[in-house]
C-alpha atoms as a PDB file:
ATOM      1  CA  UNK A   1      25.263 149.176  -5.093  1.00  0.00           C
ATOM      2  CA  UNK A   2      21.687 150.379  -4.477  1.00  0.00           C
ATOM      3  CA  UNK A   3      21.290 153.104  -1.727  1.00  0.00           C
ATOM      4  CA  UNK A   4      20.881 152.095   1.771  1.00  0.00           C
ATOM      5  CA  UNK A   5      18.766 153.935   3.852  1.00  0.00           C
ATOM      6  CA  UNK A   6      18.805 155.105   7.524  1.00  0.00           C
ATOM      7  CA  UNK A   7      15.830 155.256   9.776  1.00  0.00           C
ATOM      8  CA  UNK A   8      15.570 158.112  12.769  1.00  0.00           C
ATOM      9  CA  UNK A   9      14.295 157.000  16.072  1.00  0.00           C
ATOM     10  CA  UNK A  10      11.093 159.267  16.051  1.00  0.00           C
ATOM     11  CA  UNK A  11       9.537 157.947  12.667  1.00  0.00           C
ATOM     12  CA  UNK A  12       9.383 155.173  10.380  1.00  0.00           C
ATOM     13  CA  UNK A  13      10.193 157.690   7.174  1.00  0.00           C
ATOM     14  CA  UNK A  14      13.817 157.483   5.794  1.00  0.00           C
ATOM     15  CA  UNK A  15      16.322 159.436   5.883  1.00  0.00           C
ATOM     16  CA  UNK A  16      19.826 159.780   3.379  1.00  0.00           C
ATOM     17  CA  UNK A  17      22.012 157.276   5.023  1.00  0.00           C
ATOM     18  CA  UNK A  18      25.670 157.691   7.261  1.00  0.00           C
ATOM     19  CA  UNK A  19      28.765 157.226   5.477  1.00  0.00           C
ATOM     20  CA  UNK A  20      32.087 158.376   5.756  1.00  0.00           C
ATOM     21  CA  UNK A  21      35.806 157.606   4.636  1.00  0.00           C
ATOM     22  CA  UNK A  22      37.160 154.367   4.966  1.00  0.00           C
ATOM     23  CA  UNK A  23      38.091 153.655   9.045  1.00  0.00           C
ATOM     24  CA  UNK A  24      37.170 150.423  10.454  1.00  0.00           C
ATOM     25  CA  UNK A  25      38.284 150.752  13.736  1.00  0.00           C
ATOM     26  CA  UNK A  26      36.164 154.203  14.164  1.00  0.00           C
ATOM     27  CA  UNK A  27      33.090 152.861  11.909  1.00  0.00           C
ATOM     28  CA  UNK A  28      33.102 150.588  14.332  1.00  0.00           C
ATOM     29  CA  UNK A  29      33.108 152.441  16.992  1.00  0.00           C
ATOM     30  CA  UNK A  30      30.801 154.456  16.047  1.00  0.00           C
ATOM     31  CA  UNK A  31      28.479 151.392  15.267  1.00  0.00           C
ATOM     32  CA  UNK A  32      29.034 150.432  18.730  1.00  0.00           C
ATOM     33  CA  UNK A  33      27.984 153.476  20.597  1.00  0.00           C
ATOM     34  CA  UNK A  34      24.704 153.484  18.147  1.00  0.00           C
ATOM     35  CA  UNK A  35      23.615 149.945  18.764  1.00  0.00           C
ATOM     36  CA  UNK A  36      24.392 150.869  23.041  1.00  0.00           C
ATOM     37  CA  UNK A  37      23.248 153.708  23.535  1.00  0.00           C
ATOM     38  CA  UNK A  38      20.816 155.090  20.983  1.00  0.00           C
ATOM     39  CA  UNK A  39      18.625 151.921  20.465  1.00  0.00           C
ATOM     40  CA  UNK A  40      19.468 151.439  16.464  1.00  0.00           C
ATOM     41  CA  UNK A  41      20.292 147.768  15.030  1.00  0.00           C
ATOM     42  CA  UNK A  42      23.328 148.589  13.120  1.00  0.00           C
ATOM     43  CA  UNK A  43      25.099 146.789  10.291  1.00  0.00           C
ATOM     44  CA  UNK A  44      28.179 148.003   8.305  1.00  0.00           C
ATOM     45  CA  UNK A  45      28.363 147.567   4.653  1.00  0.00           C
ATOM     46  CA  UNK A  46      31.462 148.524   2.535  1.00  0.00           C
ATOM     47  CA  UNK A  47      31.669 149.236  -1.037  1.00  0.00           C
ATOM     48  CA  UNK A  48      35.039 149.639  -3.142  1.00  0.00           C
ATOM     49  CA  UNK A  49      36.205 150.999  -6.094  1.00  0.00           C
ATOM     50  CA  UNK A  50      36.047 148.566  -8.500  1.00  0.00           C
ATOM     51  CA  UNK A  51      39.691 147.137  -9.250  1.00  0.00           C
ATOM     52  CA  UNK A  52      40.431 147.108 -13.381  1.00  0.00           C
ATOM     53  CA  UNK A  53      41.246 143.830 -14.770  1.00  0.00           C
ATOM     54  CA  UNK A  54      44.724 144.602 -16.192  1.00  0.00           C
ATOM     55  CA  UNK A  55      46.065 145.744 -12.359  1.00  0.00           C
ATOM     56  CA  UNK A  56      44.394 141.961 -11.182  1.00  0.00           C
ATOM     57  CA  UNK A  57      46.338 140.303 -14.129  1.00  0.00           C
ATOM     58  CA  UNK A  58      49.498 142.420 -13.717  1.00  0.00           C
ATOM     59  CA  UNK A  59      49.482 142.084  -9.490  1.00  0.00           C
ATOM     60  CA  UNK A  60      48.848 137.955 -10.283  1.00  0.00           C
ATOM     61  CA  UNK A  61      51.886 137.718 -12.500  1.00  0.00           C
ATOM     62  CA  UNK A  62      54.083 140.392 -10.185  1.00  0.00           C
ATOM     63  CA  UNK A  63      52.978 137.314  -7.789  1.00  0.00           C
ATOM     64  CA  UNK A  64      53.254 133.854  -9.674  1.00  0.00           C
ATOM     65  CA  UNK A  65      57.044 135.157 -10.701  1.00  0.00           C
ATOM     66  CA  UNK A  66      58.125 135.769  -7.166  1.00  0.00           C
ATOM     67  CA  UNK A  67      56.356 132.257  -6.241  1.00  0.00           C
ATOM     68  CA  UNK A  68      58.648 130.396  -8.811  1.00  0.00           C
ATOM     69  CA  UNK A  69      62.015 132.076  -7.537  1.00  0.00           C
ATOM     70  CA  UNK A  70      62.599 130.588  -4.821  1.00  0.00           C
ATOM     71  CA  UNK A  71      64.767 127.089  -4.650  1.00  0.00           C
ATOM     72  CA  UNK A  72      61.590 125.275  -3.139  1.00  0.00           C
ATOM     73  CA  UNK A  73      59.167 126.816  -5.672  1.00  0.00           C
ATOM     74  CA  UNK A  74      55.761 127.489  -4.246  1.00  0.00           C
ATOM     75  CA  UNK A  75      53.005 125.311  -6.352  1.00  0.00           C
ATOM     76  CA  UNK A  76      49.837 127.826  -5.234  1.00  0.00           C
ATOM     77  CA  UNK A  77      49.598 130.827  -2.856  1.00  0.00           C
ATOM     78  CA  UNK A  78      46.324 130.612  -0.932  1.00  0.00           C
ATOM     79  CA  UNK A  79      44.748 133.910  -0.288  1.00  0.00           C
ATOM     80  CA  UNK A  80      42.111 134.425   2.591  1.00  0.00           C
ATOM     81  CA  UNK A  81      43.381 137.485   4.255  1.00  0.00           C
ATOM     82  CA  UNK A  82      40.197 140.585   3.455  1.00  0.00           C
ATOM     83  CA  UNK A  83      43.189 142.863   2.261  1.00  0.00           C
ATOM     84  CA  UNK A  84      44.833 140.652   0.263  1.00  0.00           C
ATOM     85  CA  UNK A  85      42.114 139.088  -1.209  1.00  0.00           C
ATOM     86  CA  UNK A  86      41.008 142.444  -2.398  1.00  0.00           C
ATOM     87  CA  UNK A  87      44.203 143.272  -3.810  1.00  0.00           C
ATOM     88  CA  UNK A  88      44.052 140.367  -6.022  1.00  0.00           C
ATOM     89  CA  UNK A  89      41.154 139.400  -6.691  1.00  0.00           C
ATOM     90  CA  UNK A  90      38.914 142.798  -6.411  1.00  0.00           C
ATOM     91  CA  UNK A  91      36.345 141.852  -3.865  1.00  0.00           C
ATOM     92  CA  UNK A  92      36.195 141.426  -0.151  1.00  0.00           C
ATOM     93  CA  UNK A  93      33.719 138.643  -0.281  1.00  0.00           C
ATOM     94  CA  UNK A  94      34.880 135.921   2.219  1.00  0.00           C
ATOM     95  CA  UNK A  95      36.615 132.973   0.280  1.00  0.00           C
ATOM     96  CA  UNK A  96      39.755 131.877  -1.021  1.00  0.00           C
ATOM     97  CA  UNK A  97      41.668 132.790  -3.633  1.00  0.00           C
ATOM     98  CA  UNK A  98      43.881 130.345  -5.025  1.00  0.00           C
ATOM     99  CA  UNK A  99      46.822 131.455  -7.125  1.00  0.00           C
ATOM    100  CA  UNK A 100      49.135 128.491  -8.916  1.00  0.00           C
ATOM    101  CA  UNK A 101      52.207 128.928 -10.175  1.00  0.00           C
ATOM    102  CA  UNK A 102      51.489 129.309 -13.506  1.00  0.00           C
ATOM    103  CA  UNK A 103      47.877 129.906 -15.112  1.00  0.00           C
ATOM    104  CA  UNK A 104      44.960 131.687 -14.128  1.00  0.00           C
ATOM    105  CA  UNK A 105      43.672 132.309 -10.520  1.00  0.00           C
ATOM    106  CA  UNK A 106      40.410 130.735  -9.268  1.00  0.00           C
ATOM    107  CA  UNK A 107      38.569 132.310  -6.189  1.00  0.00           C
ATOM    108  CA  UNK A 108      36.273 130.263  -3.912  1.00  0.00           C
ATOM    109  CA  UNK A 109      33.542 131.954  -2.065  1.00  0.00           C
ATOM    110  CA  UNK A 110      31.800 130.939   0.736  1.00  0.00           C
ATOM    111  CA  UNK A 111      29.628 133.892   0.817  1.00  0.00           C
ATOM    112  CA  UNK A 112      28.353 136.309  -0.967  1.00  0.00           C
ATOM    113  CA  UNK A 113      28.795 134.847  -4.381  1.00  0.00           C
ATOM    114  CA  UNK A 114      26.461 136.698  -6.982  1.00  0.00           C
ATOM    115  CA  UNK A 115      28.199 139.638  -5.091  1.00  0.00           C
ATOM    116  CA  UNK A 116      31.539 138.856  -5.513  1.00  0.00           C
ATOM    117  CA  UNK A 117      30.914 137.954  -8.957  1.00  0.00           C
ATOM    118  CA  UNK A 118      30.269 141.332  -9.340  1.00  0.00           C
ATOM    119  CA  UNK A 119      33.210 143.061  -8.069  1.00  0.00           C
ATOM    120  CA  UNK A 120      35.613 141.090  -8.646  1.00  0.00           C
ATOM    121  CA  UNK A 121      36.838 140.964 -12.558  1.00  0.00           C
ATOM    122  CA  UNK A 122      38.108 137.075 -12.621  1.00  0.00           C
ATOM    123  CA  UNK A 123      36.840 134.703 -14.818  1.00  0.00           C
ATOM    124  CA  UNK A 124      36.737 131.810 -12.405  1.00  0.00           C
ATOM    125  CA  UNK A 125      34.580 132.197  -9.577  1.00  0.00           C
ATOM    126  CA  UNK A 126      32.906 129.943  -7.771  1.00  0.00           C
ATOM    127  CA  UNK A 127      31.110 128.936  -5.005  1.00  0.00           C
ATOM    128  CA  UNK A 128      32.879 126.815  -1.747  1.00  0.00           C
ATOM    129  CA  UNK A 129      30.201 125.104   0.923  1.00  0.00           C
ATOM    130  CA  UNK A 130      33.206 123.191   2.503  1.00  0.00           C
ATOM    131  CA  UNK A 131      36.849 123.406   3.843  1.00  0.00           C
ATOM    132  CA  UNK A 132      37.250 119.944   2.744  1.00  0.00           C
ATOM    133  CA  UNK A 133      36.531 120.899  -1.054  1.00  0.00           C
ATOM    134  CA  UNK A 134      40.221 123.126  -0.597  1.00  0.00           C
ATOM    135  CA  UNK A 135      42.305 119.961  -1.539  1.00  0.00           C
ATOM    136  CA  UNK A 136      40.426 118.865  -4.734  1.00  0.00           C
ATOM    137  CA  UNK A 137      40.391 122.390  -6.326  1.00  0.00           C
ATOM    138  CA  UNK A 138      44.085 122.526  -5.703  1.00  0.00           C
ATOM    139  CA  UNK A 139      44.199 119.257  -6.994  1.00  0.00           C
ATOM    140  CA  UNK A 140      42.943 120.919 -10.535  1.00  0.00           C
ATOM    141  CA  UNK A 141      45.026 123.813 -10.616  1.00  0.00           C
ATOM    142  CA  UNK A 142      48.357 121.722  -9.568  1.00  0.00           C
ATOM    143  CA  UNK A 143      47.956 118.446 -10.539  1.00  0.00           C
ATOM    144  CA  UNK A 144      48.352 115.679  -8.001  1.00  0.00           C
ATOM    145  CA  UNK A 145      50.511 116.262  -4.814  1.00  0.00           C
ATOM    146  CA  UNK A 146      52.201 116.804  -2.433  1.00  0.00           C
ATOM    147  CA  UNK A 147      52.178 120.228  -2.909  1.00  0.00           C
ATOM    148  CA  UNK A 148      53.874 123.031  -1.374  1.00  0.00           C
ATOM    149  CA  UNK A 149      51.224 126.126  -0.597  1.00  0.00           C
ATOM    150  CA  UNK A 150      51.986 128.908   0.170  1.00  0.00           C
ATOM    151  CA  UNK A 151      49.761 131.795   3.003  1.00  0.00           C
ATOM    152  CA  UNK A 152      49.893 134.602   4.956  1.00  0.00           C
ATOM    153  CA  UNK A 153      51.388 133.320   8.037  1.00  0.00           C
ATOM    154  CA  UNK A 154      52.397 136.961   8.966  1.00  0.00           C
ATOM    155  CA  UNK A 155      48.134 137.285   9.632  1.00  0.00           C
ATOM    156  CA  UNK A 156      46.909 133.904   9.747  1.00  0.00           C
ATOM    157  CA  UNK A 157      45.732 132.645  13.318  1.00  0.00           C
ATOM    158  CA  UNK A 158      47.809 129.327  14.740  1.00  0.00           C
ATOM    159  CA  UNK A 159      44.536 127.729  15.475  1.00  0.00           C
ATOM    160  CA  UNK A 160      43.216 128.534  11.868  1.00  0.00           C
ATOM    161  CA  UNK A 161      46.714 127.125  10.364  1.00  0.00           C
ATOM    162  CA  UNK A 162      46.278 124.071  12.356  1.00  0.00           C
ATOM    163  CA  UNK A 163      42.666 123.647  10.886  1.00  0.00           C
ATOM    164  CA  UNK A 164      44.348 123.663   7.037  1.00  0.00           C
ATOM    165  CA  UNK A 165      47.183 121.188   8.098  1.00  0.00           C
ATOM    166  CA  UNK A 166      44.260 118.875   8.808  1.00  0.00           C
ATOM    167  CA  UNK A 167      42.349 119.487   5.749  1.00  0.00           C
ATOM    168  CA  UNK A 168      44.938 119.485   3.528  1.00  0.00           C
ATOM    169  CA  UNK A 169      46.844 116.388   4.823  1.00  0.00           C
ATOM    170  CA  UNK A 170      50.643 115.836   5.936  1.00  0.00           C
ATOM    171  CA  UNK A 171      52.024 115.579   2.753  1.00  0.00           C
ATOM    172  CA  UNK A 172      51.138 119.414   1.948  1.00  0.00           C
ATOM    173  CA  UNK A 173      53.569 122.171   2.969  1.00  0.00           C
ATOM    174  CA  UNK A 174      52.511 125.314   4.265  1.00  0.00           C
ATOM    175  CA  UNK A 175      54.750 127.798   3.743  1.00  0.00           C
ATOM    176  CA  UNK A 176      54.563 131.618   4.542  1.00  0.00           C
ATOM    177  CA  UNK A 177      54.588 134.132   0.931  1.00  0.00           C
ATOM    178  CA  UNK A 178      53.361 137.182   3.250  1.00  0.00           C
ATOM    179  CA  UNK A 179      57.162 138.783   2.546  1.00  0.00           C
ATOM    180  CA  UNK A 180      56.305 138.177  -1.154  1.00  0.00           C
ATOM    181  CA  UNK A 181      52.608 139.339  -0.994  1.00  0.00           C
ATOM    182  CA  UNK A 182      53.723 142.681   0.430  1.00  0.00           C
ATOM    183  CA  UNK A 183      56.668 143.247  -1.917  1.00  0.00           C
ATOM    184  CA  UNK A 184      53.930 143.252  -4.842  1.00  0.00           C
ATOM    185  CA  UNK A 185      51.893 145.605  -2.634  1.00  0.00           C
ATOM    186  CA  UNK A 186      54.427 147.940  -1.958  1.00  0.00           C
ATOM    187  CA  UNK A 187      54.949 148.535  -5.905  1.00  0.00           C
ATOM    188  CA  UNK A 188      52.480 151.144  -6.712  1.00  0.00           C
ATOM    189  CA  UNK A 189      51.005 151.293 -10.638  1.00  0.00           C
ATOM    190  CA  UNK A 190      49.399 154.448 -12.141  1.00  0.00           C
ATOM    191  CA  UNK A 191      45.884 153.506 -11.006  1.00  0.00           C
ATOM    192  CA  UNK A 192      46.606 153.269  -7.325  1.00  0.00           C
ATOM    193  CA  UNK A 193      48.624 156.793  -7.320  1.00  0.00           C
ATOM    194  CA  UNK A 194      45.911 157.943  -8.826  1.00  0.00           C
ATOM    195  CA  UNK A 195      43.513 156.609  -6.246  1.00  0.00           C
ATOM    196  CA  UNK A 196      45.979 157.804  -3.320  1.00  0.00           C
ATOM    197  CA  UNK A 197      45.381 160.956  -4.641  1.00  0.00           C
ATOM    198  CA  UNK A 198      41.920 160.977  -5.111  1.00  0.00           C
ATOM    199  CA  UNK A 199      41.978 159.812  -1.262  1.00  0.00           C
ATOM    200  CA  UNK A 200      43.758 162.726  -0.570  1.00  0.00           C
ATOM    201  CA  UNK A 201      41.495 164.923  -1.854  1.00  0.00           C
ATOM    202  CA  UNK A 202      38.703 163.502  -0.292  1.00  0.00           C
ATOM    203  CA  UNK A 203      40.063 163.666   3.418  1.00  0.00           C
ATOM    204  CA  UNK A 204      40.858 167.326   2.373  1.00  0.00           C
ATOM    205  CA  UNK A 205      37.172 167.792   1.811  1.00  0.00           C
ATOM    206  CA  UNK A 206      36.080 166.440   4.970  1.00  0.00           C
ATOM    207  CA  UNK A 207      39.152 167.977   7.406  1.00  0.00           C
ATOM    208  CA  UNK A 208      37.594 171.588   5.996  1.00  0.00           C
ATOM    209  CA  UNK A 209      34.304 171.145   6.800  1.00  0.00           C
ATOM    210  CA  UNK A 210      34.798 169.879  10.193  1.00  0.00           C
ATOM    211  CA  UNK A 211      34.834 173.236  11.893  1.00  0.00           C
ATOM    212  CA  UNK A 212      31.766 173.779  10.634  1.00  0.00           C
ATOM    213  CA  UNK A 213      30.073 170.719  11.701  1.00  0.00           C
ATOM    214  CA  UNK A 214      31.204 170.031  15.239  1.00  0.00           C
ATOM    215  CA  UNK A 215      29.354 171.746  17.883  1.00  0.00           C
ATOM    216  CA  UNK A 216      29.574 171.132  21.814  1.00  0.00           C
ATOM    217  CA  UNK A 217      26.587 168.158  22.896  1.00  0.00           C
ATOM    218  CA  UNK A 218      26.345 167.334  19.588  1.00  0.00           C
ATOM    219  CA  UNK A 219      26.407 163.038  19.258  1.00  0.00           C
ATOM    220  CA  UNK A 220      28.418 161.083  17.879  1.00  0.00           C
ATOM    221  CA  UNK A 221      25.499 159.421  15.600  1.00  0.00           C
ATOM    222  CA  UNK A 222      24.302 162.612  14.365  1.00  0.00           C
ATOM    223  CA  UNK A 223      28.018 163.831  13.731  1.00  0.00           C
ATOM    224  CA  UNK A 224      28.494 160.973  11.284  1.00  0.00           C
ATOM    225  CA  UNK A 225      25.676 161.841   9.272  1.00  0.00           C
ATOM    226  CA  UNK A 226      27.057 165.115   8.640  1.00  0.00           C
ATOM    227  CA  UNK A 227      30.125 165.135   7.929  1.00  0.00           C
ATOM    228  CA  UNK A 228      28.947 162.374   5.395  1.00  0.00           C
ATOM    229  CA  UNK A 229      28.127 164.922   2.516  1.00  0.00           C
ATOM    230  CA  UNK A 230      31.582 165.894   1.364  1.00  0.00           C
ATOM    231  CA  UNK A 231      32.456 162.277   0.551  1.00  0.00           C
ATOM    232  CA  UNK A 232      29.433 161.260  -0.262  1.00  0.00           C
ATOM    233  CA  UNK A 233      29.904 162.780  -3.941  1.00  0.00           C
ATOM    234  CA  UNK A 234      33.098 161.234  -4.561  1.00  0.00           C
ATOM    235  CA  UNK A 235      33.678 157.665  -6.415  1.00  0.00           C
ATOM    236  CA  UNK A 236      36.135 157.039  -3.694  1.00  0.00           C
ATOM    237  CA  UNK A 237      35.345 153.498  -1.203  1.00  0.00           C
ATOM    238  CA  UNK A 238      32.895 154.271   1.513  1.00  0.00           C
ATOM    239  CA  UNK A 239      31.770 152.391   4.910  1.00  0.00           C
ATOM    240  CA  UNK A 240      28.040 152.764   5.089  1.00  0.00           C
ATOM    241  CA  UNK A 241      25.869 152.306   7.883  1.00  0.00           C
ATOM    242  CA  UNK A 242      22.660 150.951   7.472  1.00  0.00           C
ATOM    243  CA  UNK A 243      20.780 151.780  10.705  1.00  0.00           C
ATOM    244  CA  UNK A 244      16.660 150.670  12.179  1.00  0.00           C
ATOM    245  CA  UNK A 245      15.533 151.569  15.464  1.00  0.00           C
ATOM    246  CA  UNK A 246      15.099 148.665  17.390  1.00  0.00           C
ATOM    247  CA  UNK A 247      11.494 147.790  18.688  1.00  0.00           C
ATOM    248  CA  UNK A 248      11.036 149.076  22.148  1.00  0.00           C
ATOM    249  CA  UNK A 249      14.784 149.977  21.998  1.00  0.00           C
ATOM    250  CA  UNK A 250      15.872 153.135  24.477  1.00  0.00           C
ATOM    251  CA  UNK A 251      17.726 156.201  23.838  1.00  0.00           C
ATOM    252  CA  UNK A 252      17.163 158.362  20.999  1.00  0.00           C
ATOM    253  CA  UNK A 253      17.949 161.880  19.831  1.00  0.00           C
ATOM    254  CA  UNK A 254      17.027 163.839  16.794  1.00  0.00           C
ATOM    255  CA  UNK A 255      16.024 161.688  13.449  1.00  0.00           C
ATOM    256  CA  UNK A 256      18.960 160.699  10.556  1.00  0.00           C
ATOM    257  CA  UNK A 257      19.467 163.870   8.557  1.00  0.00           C
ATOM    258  CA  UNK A 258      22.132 164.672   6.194  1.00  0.00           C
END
């Protein structure tokens, strides 16, 4: 991924750009108090660690076997769920990822594709304008139905449920593999310990160098900049923000520094 930039609120020069550990609910916050009260347009990216393609393969069969256990076999799990759809497919893009019972997996995006292509290490990827595509490409991964499909109930919205009933038609069941989903997950292989720990160390890094950073007045904005730089080193998954003072926008302290 090409380095994003910040921009301060007193110039139009860049600056190294605020990042930090993975925390969505305090990225966000953080985004939040940025956009309200010191004037800056602010967008989150993420970036992962790219996911090898023999822990995909192995986490799709660990999958497909559980799906076929059952006494009402499962004929596809669909996958739309960001975590999930990472863990399986290596990328965060938003889409589907369809996973039959037997064969290979085939992920739909619906945006961004030439990204997800990217991250993710599956062969079949492809792009998905429409909802109402969902019961053909099951169609050629299955066969005809009716078809029993299987989804995260345990995260999936009613409403959003609903909406799939409709597309897919009343002869498709909807089942819920979230029990099986997180008994793959909780089975850890020698690249995620290793990643754990490489987490570990990371968080290490940034817990010491606190002390050193906080300092009474000091912003939140300008706090997030700089305890940035002893992750920033690291191949570990970063949030990134990617900030531009708005035009005429109020509120401002010292520029982006890091």
């Amino acid at each position: 991924m090409a380095p994003l930039r910040c921009y301060g609120p007193s110039n139009a020069s860049s600056a190294p750009l605020a990042a930090r550990p993975p925390s969505r609910s305090s990225i966000e916050s953080a985004a939040y108090i940025l956009k309200s009260q010191a004037g800056y347009s602010c967008r989150i990216f993420t970036t992962m660690p790219a996911v090898p393609h023999t822990e995909i393969a192995d986490r799709t069969r660990a999958l497909q076997g559980r799906l076929g256990k059952s006494e009402a076999p499962v004929d596809l799990a669909m996958i739309i769920q960001g975590t999930d759809l990472y863990y399986f497919s290596g990328t965060v893009q938003t889409g589907h990822l369809l996973v039959p019972m037997e064969g290979d997996s085939r992920l739909l995006i619906r945006k961004v594709l030439e990204r997800a292509r990217s991250d993710s290490p599956l062969d079949s990827i492809e792009p998905m304008k429409s909802l109402k595509a969902l019961p053909m490409e099951i169609e050629k991964l299955c066969g005809k139905g009716p078809w029993r499909v299987g989804m995260e109930l345990d995260v999936v919205p009613v409403n959003l449920l609903a909406l799939y009933r409709r597309i897919l038609g009343d002869d498709v069941e909807i089942v819920d593999i979230s029990p099986d989903i997180l008994a793959v997950r909780s089975v850890k292989s020698d690249w995620e310990i290793q990643a754990i720990r490489e987490s570990g160390l990371v968080n290490d890094s940034l817990y010491r160098v606190l002390p050193e950073v906080f300092r009474p007045g000091m912003t939140t904005y300008l706090s997030l900049i700089h305890i940035s730089e002893p992750t920033r080193r690291t191949p570990i998954s970063y949030d990134v923000f990617s900030l531009k003072k708005k035009r005429g926008g109020g509120g401002g302290g010292g520029g982006g520094g890091g």
